[in-house]
N, C-alpha and C. Protein backbone atom coordinates (compact mmCIF):
# COMPACT_ATOMS: atom_id res chain seq x y z
N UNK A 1 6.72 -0.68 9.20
CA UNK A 1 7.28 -0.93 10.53
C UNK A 1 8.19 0.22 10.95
N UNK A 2 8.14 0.56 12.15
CA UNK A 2 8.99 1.47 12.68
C UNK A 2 10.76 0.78 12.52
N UNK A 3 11.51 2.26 12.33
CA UNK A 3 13.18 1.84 12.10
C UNK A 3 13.17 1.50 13.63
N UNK A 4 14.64 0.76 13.50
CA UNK A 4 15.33 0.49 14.69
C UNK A 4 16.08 1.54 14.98
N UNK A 5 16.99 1.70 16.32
CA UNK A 5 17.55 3.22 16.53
C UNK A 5 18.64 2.89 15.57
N UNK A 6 19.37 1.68 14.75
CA UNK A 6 20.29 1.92 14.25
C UNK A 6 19.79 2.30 12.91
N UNK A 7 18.32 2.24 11.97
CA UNK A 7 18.26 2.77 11.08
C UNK A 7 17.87 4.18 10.54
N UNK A 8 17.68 4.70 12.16
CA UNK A 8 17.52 6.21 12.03
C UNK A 8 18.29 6.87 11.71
N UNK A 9 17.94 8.14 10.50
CA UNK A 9 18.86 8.94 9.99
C UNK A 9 19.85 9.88 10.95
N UNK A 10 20.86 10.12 11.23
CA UNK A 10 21.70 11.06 12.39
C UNK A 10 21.54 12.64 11.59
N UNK A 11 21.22 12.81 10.48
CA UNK A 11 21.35 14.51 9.77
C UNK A 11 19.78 14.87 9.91
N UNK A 12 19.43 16.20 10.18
CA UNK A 12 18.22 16.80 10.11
C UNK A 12 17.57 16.38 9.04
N UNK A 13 18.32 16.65 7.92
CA UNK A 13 17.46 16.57 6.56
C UNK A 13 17.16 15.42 6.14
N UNK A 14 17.68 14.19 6.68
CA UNK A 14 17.32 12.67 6.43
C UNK A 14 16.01 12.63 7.06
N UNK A 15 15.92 13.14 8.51
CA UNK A 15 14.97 12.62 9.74
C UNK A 15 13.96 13.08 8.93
N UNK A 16 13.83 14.62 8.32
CA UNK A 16 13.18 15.22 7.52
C UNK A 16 11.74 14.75 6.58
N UNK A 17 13.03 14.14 5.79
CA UNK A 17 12.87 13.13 4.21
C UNK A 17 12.02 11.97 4.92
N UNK A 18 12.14 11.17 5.72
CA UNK A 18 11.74 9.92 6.58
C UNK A 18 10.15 10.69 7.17
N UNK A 19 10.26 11.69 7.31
CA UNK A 19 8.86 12.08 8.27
C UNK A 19 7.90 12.42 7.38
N UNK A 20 8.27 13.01 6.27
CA UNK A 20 7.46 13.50 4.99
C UNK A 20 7.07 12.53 4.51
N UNK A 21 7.67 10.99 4.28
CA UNK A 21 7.71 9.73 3.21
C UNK A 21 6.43 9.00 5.19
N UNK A 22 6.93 9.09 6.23
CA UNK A 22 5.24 8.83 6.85
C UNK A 22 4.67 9.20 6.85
N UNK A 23 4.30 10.90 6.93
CA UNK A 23 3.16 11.32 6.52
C UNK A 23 2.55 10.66 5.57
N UNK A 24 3.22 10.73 4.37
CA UNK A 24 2.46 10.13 3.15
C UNK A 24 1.73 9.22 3.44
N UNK A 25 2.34 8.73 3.90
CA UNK A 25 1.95 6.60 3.82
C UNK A 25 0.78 6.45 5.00
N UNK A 26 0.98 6.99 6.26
CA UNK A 26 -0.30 7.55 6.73
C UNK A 26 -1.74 8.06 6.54
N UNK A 27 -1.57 9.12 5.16
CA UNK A 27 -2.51 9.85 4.93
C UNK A 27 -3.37 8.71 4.07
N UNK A 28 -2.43 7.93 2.97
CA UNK A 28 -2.68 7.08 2.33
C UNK A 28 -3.50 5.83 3.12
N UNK A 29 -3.18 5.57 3.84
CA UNK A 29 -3.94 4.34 5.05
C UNK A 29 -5.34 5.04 4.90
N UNK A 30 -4.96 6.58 5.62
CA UNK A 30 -6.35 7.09 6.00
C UNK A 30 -7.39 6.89 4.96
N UNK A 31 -6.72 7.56 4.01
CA UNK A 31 -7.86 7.49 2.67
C UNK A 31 -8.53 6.38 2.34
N UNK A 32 -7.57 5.36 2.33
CA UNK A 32 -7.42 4.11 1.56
C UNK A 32 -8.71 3.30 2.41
N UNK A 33 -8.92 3.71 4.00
CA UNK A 33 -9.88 3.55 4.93
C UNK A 33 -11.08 3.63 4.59
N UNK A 34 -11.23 5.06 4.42
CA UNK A 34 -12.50 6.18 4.44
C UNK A 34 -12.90 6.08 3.14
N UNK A 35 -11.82 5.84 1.71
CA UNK A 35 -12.86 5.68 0.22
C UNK A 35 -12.65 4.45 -0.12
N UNK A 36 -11.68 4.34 -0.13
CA UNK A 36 -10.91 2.52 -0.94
C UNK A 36 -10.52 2.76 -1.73
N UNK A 37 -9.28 1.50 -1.78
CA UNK A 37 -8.34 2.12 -2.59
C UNK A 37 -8.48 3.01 -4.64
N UNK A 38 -9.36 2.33 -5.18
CA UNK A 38 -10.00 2.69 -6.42
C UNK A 38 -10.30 4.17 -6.63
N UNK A 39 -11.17 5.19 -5.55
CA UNK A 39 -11.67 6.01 -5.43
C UNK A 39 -10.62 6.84 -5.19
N UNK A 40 -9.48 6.69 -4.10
CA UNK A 40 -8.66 7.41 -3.49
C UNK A 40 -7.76 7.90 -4.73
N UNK A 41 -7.38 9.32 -5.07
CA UNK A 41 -6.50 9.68 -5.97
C UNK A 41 -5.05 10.00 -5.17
N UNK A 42 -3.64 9.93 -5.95
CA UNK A 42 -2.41 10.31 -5.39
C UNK A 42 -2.67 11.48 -5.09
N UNK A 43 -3.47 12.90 -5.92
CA UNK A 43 -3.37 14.42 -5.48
C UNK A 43 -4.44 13.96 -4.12
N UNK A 44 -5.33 13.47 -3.89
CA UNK A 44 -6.15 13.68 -2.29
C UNK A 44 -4.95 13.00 -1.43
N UNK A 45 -4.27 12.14 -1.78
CA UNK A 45 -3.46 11.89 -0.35
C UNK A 45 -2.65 12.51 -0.17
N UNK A 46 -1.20 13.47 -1.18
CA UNK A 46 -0.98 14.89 -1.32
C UNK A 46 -1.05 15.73 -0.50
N UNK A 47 -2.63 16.12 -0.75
CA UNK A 47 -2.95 17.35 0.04
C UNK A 47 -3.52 16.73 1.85
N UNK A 48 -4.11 15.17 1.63
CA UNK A 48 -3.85 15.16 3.19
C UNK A 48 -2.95 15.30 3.79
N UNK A 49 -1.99 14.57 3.17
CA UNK A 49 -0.19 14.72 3.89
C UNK A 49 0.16 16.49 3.89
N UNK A 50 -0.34 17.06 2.73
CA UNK A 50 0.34 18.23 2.91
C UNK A 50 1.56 18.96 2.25
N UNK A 51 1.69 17.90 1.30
CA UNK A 51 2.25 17.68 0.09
C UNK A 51 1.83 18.38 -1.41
N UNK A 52 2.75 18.43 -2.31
CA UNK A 52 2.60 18.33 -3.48
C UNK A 52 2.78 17.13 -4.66
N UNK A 53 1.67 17.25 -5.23
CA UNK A 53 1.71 15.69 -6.14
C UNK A 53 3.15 15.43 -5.99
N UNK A 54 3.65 16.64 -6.93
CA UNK A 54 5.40 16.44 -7.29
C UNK A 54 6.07 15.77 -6.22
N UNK A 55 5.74 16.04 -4.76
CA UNK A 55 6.94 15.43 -3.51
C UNK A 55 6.17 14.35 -3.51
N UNK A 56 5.05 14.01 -3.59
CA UNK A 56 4.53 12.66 -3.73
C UNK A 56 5.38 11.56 -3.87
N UNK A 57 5.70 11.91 -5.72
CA UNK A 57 6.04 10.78 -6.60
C UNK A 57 7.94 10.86 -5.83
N UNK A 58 7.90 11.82 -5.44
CA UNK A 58 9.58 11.90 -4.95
C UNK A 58 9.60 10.61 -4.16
N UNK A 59 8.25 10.43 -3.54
CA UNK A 59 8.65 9.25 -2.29
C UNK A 59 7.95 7.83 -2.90
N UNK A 60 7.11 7.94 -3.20
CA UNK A 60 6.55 6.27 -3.93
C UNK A 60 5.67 6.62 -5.49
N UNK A 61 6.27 5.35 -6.08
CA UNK A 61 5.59 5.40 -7.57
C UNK A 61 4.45 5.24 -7.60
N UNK A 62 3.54 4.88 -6.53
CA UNK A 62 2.17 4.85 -7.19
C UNK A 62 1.44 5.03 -5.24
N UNK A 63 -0.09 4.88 -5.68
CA UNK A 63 -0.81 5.47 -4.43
C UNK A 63 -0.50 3.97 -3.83
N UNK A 64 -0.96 3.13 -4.44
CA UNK A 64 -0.51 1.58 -3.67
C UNK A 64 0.80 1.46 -2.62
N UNK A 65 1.51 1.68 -3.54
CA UNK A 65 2.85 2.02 -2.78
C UNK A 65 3.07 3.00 -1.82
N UNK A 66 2.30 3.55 -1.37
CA UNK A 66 2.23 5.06 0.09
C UNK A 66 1.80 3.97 0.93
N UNK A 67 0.36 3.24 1.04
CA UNK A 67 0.32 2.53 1.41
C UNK A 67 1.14 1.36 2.11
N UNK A 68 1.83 0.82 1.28
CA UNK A 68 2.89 -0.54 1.81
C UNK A 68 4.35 -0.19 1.25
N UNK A 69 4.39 0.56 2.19
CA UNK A 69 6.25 1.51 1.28
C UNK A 69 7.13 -0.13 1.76
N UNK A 70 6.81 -1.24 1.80
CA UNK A 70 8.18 -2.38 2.28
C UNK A 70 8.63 -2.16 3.09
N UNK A 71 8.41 -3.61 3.13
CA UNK A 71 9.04 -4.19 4.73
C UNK A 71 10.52 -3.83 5.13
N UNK A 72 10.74 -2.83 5.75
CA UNK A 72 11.84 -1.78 6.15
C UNK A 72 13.22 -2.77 7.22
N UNK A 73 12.03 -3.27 7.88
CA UNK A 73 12.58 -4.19 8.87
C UNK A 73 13.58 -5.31 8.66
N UNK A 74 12.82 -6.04 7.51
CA UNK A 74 13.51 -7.24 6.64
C UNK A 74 14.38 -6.87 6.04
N UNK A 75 14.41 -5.42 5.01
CA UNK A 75 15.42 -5.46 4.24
C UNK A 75 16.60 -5.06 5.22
N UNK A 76 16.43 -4.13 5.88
CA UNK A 76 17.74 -3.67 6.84
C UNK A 76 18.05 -5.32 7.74
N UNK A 77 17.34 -5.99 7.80
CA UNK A 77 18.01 -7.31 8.84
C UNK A 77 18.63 -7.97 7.34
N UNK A 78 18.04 -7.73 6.22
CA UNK A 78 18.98 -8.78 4.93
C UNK A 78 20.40 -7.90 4.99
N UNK A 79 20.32 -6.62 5.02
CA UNK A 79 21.60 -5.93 4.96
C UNK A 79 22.47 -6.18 5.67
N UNK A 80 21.91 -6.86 7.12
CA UNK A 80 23.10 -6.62 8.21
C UNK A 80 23.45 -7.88 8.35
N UNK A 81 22.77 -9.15 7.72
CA UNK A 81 22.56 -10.50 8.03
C UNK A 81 24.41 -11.17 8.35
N UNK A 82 24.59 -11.38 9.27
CA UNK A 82 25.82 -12.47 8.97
C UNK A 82 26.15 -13.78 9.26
N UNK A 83 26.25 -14.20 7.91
CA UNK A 83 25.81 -15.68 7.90
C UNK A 83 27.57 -16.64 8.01
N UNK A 84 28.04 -17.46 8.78
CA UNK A 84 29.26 -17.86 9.39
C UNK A 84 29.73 -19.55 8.44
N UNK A 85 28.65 -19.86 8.71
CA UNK A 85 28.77 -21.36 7.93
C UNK A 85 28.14 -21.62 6.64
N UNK A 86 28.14 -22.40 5.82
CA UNK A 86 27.84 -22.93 4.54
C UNK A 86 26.40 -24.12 4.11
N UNK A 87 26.50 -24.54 5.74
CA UNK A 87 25.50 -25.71 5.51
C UNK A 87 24.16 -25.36 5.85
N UNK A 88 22.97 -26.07 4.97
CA UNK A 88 21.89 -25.22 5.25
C UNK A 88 20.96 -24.78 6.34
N UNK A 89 21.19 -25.80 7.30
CA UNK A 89 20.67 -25.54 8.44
C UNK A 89 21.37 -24.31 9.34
N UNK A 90 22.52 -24.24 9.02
CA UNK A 90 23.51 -23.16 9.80
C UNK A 90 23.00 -21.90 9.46
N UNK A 91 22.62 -21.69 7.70
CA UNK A 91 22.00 -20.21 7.08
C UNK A 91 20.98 -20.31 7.65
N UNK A 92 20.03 -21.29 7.81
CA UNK A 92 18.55 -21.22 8.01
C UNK A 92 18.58 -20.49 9.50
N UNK A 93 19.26 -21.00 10.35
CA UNK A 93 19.39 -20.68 12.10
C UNK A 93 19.82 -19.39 11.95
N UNK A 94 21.00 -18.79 11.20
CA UNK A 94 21.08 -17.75 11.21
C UNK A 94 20.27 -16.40 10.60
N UNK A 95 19.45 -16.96 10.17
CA UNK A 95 18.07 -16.16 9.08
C UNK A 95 17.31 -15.73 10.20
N UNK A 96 17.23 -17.10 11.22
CA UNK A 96 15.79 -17.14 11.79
C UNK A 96 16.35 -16.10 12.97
N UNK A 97 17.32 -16.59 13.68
CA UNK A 97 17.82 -15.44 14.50
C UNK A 97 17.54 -13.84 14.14
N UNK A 98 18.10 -13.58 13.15
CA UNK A 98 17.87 -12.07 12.67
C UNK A 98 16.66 -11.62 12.51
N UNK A 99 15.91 -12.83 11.90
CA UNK A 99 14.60 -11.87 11.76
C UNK A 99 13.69 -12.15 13.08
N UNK A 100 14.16 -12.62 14.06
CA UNK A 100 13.07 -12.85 15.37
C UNK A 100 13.10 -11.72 15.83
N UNK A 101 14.91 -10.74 15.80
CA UNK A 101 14.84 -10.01 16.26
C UNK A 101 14.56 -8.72 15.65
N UNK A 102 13.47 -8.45 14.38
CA UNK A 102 13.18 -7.30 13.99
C UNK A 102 11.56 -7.65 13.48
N UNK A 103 11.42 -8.79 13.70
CA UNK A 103 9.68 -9.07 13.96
C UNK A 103 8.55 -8.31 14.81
N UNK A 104 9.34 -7.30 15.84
CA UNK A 104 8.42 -6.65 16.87
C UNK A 104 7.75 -7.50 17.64
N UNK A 105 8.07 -6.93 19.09
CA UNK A 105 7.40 -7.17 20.61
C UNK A 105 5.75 -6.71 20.00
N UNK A 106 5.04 -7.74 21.01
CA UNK A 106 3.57 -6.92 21.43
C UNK A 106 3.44 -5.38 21.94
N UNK A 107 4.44 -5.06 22.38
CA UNK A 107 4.72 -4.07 22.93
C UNK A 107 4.70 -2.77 21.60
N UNK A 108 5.40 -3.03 20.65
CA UNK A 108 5.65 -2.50 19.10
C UNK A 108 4.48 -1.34 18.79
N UNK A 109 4.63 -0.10 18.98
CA UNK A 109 3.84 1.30 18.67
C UNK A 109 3.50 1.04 17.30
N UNK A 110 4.25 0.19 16.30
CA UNK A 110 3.12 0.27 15.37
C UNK A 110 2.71 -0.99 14.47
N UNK A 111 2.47 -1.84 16.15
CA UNK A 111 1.43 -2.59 15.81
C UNK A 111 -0.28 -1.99 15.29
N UNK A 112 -1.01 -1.60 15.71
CA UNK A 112 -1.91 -0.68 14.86
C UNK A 112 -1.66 -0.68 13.82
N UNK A 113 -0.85 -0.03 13.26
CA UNK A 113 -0.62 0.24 12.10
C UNK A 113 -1.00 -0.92 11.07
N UNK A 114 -0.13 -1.72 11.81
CA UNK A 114 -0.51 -3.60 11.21
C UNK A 114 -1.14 -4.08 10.53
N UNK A 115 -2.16 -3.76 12.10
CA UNK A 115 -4.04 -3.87 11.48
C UNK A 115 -4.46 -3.50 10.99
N UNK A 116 -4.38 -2.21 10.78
CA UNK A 116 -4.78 -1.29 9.39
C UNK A 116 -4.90 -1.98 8.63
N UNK A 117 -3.35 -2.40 7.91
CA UNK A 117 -2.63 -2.53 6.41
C UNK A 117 -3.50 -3.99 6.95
N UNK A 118 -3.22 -5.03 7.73
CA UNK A 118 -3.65 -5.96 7.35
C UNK A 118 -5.47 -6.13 6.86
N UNK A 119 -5.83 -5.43 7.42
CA UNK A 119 -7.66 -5.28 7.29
C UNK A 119 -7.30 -4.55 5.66
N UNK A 120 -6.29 -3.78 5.22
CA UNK A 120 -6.50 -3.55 3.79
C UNK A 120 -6.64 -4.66 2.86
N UNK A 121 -5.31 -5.12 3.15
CA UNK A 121 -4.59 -6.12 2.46
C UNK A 121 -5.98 -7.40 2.01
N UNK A 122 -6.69 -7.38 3.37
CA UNK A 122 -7.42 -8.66 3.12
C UNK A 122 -8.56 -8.27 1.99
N UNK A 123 -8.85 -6.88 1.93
CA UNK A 123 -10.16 -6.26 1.05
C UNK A 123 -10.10 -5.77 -0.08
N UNK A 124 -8.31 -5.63 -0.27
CA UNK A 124 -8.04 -4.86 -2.13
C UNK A 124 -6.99 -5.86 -2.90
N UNK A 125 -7.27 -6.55 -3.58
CA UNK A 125 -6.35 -7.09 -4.06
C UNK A 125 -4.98 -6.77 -5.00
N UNK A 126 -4.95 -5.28 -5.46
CA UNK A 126 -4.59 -4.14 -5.78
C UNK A 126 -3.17 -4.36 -5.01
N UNK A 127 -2.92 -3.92 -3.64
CA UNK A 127 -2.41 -3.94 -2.71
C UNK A 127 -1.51 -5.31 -2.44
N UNK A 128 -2.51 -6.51 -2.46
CA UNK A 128 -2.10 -7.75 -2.76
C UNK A 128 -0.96 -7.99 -3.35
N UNK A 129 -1.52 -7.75 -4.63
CA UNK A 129 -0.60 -7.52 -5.89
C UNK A 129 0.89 -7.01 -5.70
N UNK A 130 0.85 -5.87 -5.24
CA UNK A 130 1.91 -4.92 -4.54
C UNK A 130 2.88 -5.93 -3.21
N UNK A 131 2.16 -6.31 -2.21
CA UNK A 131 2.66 -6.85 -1.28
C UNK A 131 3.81 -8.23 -1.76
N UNK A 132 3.39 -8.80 -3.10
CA UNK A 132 3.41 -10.13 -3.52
C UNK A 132 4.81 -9.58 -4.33
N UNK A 133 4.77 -8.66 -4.92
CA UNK A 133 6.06 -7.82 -5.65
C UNK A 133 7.19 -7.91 -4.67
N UNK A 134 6.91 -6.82 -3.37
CA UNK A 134 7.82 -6.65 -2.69
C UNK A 134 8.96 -8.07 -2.03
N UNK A 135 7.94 -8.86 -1.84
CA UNK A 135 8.52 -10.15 -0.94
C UNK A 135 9.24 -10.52 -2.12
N UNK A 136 8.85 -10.80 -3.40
CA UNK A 136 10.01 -11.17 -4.32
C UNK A 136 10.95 -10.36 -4.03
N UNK A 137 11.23 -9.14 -4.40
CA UNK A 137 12.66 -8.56 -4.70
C UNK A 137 13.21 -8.92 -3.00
N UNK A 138 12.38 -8.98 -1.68
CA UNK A 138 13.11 -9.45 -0.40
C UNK A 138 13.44 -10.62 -0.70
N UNK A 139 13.16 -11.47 -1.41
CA UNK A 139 13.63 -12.74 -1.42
C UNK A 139 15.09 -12.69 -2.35
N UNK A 140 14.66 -11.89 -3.36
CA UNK A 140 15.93 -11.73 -4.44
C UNK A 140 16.89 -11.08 -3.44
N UNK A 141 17.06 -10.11 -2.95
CA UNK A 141 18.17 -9.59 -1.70
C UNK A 141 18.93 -10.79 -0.98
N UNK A 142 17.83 -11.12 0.05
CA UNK A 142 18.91 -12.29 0.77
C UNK A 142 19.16 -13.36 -0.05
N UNK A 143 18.60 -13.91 -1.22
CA UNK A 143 19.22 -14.85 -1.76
C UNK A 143 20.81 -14.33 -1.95
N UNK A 144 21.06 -13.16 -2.80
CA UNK A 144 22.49 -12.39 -3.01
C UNK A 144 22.95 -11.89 -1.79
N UNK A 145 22.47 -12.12 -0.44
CA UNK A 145 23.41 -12.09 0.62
C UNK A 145 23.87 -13.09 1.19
N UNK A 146 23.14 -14.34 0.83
CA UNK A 146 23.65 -15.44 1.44
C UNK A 146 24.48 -15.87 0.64
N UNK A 147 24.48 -15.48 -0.52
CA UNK A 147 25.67 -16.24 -2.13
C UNK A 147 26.67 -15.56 -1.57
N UNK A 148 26.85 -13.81 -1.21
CA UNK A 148 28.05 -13.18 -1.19
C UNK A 148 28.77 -14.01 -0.06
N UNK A 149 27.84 -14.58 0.90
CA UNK A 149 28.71 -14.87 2.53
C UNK A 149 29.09 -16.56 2.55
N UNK A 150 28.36 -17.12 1.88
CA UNK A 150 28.54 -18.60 1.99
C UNK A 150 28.52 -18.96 0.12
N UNK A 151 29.37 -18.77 -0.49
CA UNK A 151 29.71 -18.51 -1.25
C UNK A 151 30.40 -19.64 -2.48
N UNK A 152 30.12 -21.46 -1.44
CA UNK A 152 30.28 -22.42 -2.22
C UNK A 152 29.00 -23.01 -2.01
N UNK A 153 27.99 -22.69 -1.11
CA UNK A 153 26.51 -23.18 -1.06
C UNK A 153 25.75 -23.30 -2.40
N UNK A 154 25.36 -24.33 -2.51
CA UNK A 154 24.27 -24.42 -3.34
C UNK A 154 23.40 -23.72 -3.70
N UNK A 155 23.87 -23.08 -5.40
CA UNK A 155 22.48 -21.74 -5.58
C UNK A 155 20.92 -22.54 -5.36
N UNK A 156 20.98 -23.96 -5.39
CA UNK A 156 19.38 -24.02 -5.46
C UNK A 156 19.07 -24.13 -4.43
N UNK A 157 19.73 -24.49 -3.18
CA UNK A 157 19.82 -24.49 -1.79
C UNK A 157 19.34 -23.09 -1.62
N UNK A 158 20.66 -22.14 -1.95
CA UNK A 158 20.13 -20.72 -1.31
C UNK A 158 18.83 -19.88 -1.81
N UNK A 159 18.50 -20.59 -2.97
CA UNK A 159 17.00 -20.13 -3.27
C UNK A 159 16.35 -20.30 -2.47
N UNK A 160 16.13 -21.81 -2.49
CA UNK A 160 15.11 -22.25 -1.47
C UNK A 160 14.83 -22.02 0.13
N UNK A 161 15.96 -21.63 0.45
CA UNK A 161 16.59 -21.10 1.64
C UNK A 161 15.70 -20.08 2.05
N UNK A 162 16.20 -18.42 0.45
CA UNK A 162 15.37 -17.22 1.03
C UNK A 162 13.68 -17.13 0.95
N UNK A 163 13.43 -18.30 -0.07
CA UNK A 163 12.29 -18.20 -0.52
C UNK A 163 11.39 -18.57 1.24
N UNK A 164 11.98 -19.71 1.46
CA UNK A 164 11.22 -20.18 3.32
C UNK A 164 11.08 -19.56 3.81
N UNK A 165 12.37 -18.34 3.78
CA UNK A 165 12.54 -17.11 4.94
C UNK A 165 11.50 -16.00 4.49
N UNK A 166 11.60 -15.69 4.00
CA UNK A 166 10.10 -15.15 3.20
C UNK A 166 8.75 -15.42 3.25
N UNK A 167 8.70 -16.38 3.10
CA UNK A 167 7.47 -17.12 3.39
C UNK A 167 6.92 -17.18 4.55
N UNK A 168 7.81 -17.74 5.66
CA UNK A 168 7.70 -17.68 6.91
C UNK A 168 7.48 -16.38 7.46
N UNK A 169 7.96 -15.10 7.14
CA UNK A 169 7.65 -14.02 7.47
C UNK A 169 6.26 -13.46 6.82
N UNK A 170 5.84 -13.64 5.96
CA UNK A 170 4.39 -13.24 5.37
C UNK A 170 3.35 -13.98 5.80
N UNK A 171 3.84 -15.16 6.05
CA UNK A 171 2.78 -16.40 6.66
C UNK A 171 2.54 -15.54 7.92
N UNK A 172 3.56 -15.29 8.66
CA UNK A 172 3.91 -14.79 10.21
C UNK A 172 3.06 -13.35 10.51
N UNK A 173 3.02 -12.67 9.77
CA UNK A 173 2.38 -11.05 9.18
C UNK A 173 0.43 -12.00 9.16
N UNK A 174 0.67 -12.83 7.97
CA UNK A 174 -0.77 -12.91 7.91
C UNK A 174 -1.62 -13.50 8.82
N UNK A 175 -0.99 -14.73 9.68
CA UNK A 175 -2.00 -15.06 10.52
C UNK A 175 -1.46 -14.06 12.03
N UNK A 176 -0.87 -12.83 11.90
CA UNK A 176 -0.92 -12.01 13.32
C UNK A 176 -2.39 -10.60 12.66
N UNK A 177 -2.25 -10.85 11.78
CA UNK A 177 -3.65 -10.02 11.06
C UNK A 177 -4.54 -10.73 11.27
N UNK A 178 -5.39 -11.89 11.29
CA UNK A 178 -6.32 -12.45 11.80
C UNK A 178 -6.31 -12.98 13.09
N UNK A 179 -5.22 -12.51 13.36
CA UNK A 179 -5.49 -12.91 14.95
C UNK A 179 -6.01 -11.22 15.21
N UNK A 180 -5.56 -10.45 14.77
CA UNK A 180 -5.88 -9.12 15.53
C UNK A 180 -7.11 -8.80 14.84
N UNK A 181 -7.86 -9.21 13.21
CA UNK A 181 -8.74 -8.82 13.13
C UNK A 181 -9.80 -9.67 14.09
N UNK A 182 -9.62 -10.83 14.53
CA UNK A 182 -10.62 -11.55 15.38
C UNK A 182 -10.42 -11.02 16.69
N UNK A 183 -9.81 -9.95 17.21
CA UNK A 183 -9.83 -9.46 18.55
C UNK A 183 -8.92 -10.11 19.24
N UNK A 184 -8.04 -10.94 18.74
CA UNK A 184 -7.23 -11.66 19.69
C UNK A 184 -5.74 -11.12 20.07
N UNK A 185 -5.06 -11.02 20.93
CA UNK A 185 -4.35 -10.04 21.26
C UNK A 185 -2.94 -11.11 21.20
N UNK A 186 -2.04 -10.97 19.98
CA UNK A 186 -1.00 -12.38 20.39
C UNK A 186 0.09 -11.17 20.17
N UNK A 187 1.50 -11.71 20.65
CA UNK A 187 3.02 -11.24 20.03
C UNK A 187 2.99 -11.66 19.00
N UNK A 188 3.76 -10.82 18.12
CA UNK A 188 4.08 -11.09 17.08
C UNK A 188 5.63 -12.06 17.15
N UNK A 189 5.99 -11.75 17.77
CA UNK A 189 8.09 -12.92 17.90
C UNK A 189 7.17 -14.09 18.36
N UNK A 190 6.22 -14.44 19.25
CA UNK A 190 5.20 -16.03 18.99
C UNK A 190 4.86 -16.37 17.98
N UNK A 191 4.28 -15.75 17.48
CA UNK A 191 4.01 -16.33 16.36
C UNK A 191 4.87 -16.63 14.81
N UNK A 192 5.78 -15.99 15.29
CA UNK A 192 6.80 -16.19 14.29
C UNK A 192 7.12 -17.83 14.58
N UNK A 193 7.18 -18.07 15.64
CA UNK A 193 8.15 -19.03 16.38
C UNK A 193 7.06 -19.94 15.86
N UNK A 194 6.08 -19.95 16.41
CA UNK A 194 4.83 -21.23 15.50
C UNK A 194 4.95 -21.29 14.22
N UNK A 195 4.92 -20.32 13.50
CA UNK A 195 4.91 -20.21 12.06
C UNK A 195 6.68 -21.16 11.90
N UNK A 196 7.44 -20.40 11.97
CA UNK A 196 9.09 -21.60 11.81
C UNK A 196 8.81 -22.76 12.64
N UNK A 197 8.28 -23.42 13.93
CA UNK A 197 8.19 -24.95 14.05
C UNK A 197 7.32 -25.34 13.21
N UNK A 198 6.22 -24.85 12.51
CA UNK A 198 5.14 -25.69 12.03
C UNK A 198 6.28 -25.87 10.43
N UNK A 199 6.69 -25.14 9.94
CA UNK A 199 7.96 -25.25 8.59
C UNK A 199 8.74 -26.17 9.07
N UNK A 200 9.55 -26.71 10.12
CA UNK A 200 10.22 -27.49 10.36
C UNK A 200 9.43 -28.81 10.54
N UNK A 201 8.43 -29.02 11.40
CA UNK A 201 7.43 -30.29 11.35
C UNK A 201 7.28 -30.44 9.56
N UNK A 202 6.89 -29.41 8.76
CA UNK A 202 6.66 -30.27 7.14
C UNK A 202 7.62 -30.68 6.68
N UNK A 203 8.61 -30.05 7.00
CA UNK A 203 9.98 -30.07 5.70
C UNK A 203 11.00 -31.52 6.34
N UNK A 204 10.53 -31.66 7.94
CA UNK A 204 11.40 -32.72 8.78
C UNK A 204 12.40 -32.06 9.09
């Protein structure tokens, strides 16, 4: 996902570091397209980017990972999250708030991109694998941001808490990928919003 203007680097050499680490992850899509992922080596995506193996590994541990460098969006909204009250519906409202607003408009330049990763996602399980990693350690984050801020809450509460919020966001990712691989043109902040009432209709 594209940064927000507040997670853009302000020094040359950050903006730098950030443009080299998309290239990568770009070139990697491309490949990952045109051979799949098995075939595709870290030195061919390298030299698509323009790179050396060596700056490669500087930016992700494996070719999988160029691919789905994490959800950028989520972790910077877990960073900034501020959560006021203790009770669970109060964290939950305040979860849902933050992340509606870093879910991306229809409008969102890299929606495309989306579709890509999502048309990957559905064909390598490789990737899968990878995607299924990341959302843990996002879940492990805001669980330890909601402990630091509400701080007599129930740890099994606040598990269960980040684990929904999580969920709800990958649920939210996966059916805006079949909506776009079936040609259907939805927002993504809608469907978030279906995805959290249909969680509230199960849970009551």
């Amino acid at each position: 996902m594209t940064a927000t203007d507040d997670d853009l680097p302000r020094d040359l050499r950050a903006r730098r570091r950030l443009d080299t680490r998309y290239e990568i992850h770009r070139a990697a899509l491309d490949l990952f397209e045109e051979r799949g992922v098995r075939e595709t080596t870290v030195a061919q995506i390298a030299d698509r980017a323009g790179v050396s193996s060596r700056t490669f590994f500087r930016y992700f541990t494996s070719k999988e990972q160029a691919a789905l460098p994490g959800q950028r969006r989520l972790f910077s909204m877990i960073e900034r999250l501020d959560v006021t009250g203790a009770e669970p519906a109060e964290i939950l409202h305040a979860i849902e708030r933050a992340t509606e607003k870093v879910v991306g408009r229809g409008s969102d330049p890299e929606l495309e991109e989306h579709r890509r990763v999502a048309l990957l996602l559905a064909a390598h399980p490789e990737l899968q694998a990878l995607a299924a990693a990341q959302e843990k350690a996002l879940a492990g984050r805001l669980r330890e941001r909601i402990a630091e801020q509400a701080a007599e809450a129930d740890p099994t509460m606040v598990r269960l808490l980040a684990e929904l919020a999580v969920t709800v966001w990958r649920t939210t990712w996966d059916r805006w990928g079949e909506f776009a691989v079936a040609g259907i043109d939805r927002d993504p902040v809608d469907v978030y919003r279906e995805c959290r009432e249909s969680l509230r209709r199960i849970v009551g």
